[in-house]
Protein backbone atom coordinates (compact mmCIF):
# COMPACT_ATOMS: atom_id res chain seq x y z
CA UNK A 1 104.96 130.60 85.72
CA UNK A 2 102.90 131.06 82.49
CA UNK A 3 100.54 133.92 81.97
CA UNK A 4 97.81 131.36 81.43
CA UNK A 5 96.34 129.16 84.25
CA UNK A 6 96.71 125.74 83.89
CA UNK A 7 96.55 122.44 85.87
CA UNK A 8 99.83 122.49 87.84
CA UNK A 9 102.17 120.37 85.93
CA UNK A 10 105.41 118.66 86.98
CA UNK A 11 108.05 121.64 85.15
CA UNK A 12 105.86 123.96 87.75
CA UNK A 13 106.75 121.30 90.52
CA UNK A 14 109.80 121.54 90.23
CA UNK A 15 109.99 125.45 89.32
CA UNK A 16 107.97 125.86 92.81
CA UNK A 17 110.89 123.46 94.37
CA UNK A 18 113.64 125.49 93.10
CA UNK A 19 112.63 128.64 94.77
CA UNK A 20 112.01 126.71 98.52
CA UNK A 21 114.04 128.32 101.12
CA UNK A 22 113.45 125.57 103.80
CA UNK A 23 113.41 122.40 104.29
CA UNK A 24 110.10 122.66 106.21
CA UNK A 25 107.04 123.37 105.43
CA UNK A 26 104.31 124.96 107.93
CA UNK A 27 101.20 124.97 106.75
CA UNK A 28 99.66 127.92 108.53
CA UNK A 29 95.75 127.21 109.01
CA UNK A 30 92.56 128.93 110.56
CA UNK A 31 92.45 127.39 113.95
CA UNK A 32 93.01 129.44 117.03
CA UNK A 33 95.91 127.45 118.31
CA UNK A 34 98.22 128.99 114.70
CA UNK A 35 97.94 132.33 116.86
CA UNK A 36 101.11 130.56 119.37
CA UNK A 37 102.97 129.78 116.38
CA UNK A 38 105.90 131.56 117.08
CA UNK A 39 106.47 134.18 114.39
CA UNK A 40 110.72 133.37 114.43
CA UNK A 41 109.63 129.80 113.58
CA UNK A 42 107.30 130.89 110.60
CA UNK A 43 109.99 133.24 109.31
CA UNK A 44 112.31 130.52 109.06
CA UNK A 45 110.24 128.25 107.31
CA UNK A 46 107.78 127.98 103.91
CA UNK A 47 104.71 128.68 105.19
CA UNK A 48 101.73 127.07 103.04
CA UNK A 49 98.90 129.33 104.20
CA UNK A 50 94.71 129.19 103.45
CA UNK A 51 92.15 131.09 103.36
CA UNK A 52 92.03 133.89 105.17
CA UNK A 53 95.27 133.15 107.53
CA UNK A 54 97.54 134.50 104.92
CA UNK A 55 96.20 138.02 106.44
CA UNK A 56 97.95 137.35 110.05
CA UNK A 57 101.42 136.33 108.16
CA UNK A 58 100.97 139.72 106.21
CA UNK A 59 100.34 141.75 109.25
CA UNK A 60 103.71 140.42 110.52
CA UNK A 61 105.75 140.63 107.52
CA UNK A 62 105.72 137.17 106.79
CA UNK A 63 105.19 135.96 103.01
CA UNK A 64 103.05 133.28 102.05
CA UNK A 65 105.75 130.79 99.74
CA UNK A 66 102.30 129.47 98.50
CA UNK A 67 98.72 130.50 98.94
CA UNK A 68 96.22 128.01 98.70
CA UNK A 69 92.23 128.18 98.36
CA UNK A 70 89.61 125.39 97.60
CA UNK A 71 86.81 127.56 98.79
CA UNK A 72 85.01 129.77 95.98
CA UNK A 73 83.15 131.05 98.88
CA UNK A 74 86.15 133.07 100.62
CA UNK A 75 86.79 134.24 96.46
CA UNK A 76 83.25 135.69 96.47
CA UNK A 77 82.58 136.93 99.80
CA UNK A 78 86.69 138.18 100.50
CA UNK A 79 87.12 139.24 96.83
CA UNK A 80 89.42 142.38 97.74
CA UNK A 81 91.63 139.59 100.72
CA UNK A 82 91.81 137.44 98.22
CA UNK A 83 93.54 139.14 95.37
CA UNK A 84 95.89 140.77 98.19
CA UNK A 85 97.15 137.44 99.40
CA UNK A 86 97.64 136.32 96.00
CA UNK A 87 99.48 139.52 94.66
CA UNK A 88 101.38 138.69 98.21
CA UNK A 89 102.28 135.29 98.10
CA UNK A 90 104.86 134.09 95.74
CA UNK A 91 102.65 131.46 94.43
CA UNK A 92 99.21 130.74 94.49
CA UNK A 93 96.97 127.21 94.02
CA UNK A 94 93.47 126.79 93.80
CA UNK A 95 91.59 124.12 92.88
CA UNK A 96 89.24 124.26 89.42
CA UNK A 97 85.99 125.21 91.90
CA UNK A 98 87.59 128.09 92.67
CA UNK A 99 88.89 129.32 89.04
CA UNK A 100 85.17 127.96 87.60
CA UNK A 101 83.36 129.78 89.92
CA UNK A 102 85.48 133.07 89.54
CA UNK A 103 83.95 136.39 87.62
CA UNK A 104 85.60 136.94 84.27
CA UNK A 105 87.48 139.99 85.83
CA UNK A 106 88.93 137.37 88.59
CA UNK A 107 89.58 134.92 86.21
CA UNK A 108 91.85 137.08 84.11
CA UNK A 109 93.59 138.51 87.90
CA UNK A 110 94.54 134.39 88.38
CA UNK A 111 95.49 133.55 85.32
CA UNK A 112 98.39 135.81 85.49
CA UNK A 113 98.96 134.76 89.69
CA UNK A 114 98.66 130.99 90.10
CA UNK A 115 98.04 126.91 89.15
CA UNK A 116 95.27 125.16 89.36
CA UNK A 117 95.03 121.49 90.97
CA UNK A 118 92.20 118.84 90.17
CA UNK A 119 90.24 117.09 92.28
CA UNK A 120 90.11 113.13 91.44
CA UNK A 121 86.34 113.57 92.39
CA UNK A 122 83.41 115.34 92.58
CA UNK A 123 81.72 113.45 95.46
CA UNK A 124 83.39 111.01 98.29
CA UNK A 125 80.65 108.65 97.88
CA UNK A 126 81.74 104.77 96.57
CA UNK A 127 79.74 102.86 94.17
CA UNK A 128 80.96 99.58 91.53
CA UNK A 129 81.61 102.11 89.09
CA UNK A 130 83.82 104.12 90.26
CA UNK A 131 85.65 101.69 92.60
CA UNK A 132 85.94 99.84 89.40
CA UNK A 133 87.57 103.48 87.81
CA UNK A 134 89.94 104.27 90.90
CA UNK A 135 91.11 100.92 90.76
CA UNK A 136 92.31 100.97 87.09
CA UNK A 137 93.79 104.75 87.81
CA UNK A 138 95.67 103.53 90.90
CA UNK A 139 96.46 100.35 89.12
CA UNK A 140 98.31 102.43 86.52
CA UNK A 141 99.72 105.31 88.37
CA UNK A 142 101.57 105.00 91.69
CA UNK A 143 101.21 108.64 92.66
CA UNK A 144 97.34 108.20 93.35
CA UNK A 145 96.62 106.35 96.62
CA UNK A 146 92.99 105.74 96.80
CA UNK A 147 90.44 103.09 98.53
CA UNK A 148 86.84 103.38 96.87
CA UNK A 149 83.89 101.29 98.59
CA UNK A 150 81.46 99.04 96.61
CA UNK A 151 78.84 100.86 98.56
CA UNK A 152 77.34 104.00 97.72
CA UNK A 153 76.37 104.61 100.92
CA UNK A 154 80.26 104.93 102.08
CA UNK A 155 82.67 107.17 101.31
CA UNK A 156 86.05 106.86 99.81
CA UNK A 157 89.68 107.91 101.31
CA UNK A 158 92.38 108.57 99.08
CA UNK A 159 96.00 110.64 98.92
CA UNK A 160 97.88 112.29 96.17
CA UNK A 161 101.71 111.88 96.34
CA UNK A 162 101.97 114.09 93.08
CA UNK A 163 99.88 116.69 92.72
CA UNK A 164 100.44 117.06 89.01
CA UNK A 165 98.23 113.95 88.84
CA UNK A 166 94.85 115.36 90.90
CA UNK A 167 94.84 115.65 94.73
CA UNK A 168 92.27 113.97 96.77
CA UNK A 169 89.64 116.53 98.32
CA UNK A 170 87.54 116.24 101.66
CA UNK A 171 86.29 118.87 102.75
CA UNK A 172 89.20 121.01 104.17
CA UNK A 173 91.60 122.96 102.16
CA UNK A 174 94.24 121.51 105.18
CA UNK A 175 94.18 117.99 103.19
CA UNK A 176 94.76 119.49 100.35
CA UNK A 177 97.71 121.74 101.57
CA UNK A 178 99.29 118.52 102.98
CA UNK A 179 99.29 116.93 99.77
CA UNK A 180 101.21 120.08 97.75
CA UNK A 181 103.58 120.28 101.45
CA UNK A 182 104.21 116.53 100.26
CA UNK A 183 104.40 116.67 96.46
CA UNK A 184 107.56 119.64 96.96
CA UNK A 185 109.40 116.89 98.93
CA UNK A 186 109.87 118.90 102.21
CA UNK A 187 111.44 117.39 105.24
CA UNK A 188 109.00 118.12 108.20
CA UNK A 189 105.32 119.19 107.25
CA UNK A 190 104.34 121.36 110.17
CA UNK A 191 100.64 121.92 110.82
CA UNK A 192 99.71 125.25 112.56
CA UNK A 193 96.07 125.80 113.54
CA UNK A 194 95.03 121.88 112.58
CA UNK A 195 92.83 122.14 115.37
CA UNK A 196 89.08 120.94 114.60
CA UNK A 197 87.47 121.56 118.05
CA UNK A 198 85.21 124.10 119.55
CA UNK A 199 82.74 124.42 116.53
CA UNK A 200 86.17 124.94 114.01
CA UNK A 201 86.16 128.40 114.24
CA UNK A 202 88.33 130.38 112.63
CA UNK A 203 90.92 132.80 114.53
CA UNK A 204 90.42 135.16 111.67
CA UNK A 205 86.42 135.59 111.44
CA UNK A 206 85.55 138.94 112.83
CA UNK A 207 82.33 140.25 114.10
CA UNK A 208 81.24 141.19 110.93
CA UNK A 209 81.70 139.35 107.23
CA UNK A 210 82.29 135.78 108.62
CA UNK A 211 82.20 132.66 106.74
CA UNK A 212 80.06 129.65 108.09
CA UNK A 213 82.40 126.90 108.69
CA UNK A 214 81.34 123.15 108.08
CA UNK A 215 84.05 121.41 109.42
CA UNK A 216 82.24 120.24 113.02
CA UNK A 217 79.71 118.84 110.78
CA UNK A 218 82.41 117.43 108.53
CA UNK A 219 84.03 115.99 111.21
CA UNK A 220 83.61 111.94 110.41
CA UNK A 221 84.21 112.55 106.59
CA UNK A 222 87.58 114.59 107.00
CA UNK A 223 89.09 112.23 109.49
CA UNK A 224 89.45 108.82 107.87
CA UNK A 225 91.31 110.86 105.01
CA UNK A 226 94.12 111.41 107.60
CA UNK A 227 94.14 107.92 109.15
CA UNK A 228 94.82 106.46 105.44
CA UNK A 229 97.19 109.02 104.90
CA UNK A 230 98.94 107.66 107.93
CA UNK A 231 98.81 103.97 106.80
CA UNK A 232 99.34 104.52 103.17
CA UNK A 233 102.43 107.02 103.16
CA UNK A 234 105.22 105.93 105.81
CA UNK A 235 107.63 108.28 105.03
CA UNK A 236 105.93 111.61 105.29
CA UNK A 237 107.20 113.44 108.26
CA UNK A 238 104.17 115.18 109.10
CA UNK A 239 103.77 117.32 112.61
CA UNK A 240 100.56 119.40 114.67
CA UNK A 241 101.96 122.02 116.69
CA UNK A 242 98.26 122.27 117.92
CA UNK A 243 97.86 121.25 121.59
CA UNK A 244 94.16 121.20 121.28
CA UNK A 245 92.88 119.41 118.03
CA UNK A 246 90.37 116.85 117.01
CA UNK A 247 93.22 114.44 114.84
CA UNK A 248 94.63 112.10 117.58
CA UNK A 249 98.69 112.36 117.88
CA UNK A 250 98.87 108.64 116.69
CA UNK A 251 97.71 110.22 113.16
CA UNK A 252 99.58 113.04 113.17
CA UNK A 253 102.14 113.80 115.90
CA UNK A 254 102.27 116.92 118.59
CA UNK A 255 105.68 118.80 117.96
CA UNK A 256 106.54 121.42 119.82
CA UNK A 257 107.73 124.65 118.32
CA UNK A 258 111.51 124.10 119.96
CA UNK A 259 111.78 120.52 118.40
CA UNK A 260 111.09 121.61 114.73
């Protein structure tokens, strides 16, 4: 890893792939149900973690492989959380929200800790225009799966297979996990906490210094991302441990803990 951040390229791809201990990947997220994840199961596996989970793994001696953030909210209102679970984790990704957003002093703190991925986007919304754009880019490289209406009133779907070309965002850093889990080639991609019920809260948020989370409102525009993800990628092997979560099993299939 350079001292430098820059857009995550494929050398660091493959750098990142080197140093995988597992052939699964768990990506460890903020809904209640990642508190049944057994802890022997996240030991033995990379665990992709967001947000403010990576504190949970840390209290049980469990290292992030990669810490990811989308979120420049959690970077200004979790400063001091967020430079521990990047010193912590033995690599970090955020997207270019994050890193623009970021004070000088935290700018210089992740240039020497992590990669930053691109969005394709800056809004979901479809139009002539950009449908016409997508559909040159997707036309010309097969690592960017995307579906762009001719309406601006409706929103776009897309997935990245290679990161190193842009990821696809929509409103959850979980989408965006899923498409690094896929990009590092890992057998089973094992969602803990993909729950999206019961006003998304977060098992993390305490009393005091919680973070307002969209995702019930979000709902409709972070679900169709998963359904084309489904129909576009047949061979990702991806898994929800979550027995209580808003992304139906056809989509993304209940595993249990035992079968992983």
């Amino acid at each position: 890893m350079s001292g430098k951040l820059h857009s995550i390229t494929t050398e660091d791809i493959n750098e990142i792939k080197r140093h995988k201990t597992s052939e699964n990947s768990i990506i460890f997220l903020s809904g209640p149900s990642s508190l049944k994840t057994p802890l022997d199961l996240l030991m033995a596996s990379d665990v992709i973690s967001v947000n403010g989970s990576a504190r949970y793994l840390l209290d049980n001696n469990i290292q992030p492989f990669i810490y990811v953030l989308t979120d420049s909210r959690f970077l200004l209102q979790r400063n001091d959380d967020f430079r521990e679970f990047v010193k912590k984790s033995k690599y970090t990704i955020v997207n270019g929200e994050v890193y623009d957003k970021a004070s000088a002093e935290d700018k210089r703190f992740i240039d020497n800790s992590g990669f930053i991925i691109r969005s394709l986007y800056q809004r979901e919304k479809g139009g002539f225009f950009k449908k016409l754009k997508f559909t040159l880019l997707a036309k010309f490289d097969e690592k960017i799966l995307i579906d762009v209406p001719l309406s601006k009133k409706k929103r776009l779907v897309g997935f990245s297979l290679d990161i190193s070309h842009g990821y696809c965002s929509c409103h959850t850093v979980a989408f965006a996990a899923l498409q690094v889990a896929y990009s590092l080639d890992y057998k089973k991609i094992i969602h803990s906490g993909l729950d999206l019920v019961d006003n998304c809260a977060r098992f993390y948020d305490e009393k005091t210094n919680k973070q307002a989370s969209e995702l019930s409102r979000d709902l409709g525009k972070i679900l169709p991302f998963y359904t084309f993800m489904r129909e576009k990628v047949p061979d990702i092997n991806v898994y929800n441990l979550s027995d209580n979560t808003a992304v139906s099993y056809d989509v993304v299939p209940f595993i249990t803990p035992q079968d992983v």
